[in-house]
Every structure is written in C-alpha cells, then in structure tokens.
N, C-alpha and C. Protein backbone atom coordinates (compact mmCIF):
# COMPACT_ATOMS: atom_id res chain seq x y z
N UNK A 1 113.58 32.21 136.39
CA UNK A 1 113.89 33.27 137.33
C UNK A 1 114.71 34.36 136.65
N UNK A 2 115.48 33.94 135.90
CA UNK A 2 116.42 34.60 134.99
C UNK A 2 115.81 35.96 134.33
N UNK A 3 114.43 35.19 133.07
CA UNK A 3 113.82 36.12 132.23
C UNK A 3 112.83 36.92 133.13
N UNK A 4 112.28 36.88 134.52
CA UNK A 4 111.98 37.73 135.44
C UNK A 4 112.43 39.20 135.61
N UNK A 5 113.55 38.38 136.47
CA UNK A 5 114.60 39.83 136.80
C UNK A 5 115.08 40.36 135.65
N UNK A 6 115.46 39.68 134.45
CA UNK A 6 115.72 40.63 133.50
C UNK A 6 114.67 41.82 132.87
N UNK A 7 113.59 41.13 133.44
CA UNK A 7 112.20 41.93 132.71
C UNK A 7 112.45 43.14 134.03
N UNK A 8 112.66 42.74 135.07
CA UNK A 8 112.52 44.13 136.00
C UNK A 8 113.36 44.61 135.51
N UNK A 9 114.84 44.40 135.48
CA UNK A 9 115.84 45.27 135.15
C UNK A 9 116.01 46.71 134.09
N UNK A 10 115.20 46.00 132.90
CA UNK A 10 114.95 46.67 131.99
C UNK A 10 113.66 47.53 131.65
N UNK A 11 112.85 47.38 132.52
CA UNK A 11 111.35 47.72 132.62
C UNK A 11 111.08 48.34 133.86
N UNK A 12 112.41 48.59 134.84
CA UNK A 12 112.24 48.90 136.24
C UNK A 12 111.01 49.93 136.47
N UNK A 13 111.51 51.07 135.32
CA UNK A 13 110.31 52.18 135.71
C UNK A 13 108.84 51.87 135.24
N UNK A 14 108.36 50.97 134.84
CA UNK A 14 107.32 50.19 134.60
C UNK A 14 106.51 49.26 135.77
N UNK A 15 107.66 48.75 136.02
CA UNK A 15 107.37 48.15 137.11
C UNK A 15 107.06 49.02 138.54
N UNK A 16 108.01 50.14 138.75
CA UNK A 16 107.41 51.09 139.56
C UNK A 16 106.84 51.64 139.96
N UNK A 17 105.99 52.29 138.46
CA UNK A 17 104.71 53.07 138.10
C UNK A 17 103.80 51.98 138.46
N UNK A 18 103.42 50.91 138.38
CA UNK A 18 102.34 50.02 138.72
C UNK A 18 102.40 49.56 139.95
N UNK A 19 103.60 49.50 141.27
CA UNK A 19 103.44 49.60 142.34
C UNK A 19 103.02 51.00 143.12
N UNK A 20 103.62 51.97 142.41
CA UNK A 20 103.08 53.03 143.34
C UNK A 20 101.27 53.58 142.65
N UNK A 21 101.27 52.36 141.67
CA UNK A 21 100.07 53.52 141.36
C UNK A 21 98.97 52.16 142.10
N UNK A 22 99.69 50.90 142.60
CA UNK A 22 98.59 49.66 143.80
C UNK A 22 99.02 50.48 145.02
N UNK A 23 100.30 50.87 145.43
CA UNK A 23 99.96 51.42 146.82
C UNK A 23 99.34 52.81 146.77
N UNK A 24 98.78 53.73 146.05
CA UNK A 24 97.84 54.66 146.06
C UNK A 24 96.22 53.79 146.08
N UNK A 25 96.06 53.18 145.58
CA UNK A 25 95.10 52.22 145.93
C UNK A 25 94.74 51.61 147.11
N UNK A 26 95.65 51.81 147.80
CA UNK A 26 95.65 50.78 149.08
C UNK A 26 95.53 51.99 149.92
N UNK A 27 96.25 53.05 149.88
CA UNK A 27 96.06 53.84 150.84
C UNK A 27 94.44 54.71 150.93
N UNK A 28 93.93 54.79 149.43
CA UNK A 28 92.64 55.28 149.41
C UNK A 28 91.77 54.58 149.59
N UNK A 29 91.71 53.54 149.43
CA UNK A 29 90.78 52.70 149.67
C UNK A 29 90.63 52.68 151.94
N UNK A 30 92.15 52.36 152.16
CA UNK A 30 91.90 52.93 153.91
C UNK A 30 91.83 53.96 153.95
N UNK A 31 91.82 55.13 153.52
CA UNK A 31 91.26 56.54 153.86
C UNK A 31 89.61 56.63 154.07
N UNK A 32 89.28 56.13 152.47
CA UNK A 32 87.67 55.94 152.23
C UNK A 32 86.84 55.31 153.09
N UNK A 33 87.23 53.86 153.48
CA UNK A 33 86.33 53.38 153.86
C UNK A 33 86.65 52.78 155.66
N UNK A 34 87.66 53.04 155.87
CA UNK A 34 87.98 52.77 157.00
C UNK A 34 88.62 54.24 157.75
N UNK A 35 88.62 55.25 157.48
CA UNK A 35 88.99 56.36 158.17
C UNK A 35 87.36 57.48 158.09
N UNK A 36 87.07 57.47 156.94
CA UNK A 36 86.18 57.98 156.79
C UNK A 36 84.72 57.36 156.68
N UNK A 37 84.07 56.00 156.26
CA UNK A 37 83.45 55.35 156.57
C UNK A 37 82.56 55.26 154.67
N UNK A 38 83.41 54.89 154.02
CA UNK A 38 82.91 55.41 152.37
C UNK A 38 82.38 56.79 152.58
N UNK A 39 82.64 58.04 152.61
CA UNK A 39 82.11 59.04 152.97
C UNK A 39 82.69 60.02 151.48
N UNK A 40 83.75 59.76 151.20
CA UNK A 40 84.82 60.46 150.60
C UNK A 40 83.21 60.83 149.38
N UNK A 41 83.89 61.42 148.30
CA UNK A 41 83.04 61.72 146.85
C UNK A 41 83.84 61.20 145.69
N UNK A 42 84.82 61.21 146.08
CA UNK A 42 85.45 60.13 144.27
C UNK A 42 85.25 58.54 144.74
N UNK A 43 85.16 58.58 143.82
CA UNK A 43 84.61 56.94 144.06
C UNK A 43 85.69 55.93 143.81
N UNK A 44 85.98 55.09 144.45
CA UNK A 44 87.02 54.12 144.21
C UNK A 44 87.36 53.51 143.13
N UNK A 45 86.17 53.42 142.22
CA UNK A 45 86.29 52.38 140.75
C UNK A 45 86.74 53.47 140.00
N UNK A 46 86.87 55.13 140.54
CA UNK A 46 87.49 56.04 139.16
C UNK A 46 88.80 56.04 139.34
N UNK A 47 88.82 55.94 140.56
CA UNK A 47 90.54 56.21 141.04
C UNK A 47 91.41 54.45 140.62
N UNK A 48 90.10 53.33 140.13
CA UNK A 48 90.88 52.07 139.85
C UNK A 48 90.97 51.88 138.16
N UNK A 49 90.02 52.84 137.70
CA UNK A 49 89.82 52.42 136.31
C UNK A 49 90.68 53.35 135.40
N UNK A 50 90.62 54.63 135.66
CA UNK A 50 91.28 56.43 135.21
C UNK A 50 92.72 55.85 134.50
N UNK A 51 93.62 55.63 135.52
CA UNK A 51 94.96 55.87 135.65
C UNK A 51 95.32 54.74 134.29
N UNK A 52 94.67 53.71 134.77
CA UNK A 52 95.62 52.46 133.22
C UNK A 52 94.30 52.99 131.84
N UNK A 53 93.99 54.00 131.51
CA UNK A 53 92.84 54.27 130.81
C UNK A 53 93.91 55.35 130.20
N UNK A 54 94.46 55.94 130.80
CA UNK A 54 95.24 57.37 130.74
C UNK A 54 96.67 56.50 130.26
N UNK A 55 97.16 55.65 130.94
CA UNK A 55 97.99 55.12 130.46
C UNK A 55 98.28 54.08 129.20
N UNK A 56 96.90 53.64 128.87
CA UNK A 56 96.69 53.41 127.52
C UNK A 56 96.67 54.14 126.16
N UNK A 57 96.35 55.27 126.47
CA UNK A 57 95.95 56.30 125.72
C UNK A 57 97.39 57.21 125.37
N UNK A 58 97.99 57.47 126.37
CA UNK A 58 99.48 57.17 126.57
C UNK A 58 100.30 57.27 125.34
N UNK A 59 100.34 55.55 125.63
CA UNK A 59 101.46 54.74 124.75
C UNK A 59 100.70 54.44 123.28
C-alpha cells in the first residue's frame, strides 16, 4: 500500500492526466452514443487511440 501512494504522490500529475483524459472518454462516449445515437463524426477509437499516441511521442 505504501509503494502505491508513494507512486501517486510523486507521479500525481501523471496520474491526473490519465483520469481526466478516462473521464473525457466517458463523457464522449455518452454524448455519442446515448445523446446523439452514434451520430457524432469523430469516431470513438480516434478520440481512444490519438491522445496516448501523442503522449508517446511526447516523452
């Protein structure tokens, strides 16, 4: 439990960036397919694949 929280502690903004970039996921995915009915034009697998592609490229 220890080497956990120490990993958040020190990695917090790491850890951040990968929750807000699952709850952008979560919210588009209910926009897309449950507000709009899959209707949208970006497609879900760009908005899942892009971001850690960009963030590879990155670092």
């Amino acid at each position: 439990m220890r080497n956990i929280r120490g990993f958040m502690i020190h990695n917090i903004n790491y850890v951040y960036a990968i929750l807000t970039w699952l709850g952008m996921l979560l919210i588009y995915w209910y926009l897309d397919y449950k507000v709009y009915g899959g209707n949208l034009n970006l497609g879900f697998k760009d908005v899942l694949i892009y971001p850690p592609i960009f963030a590879l490229i990155f670092f």
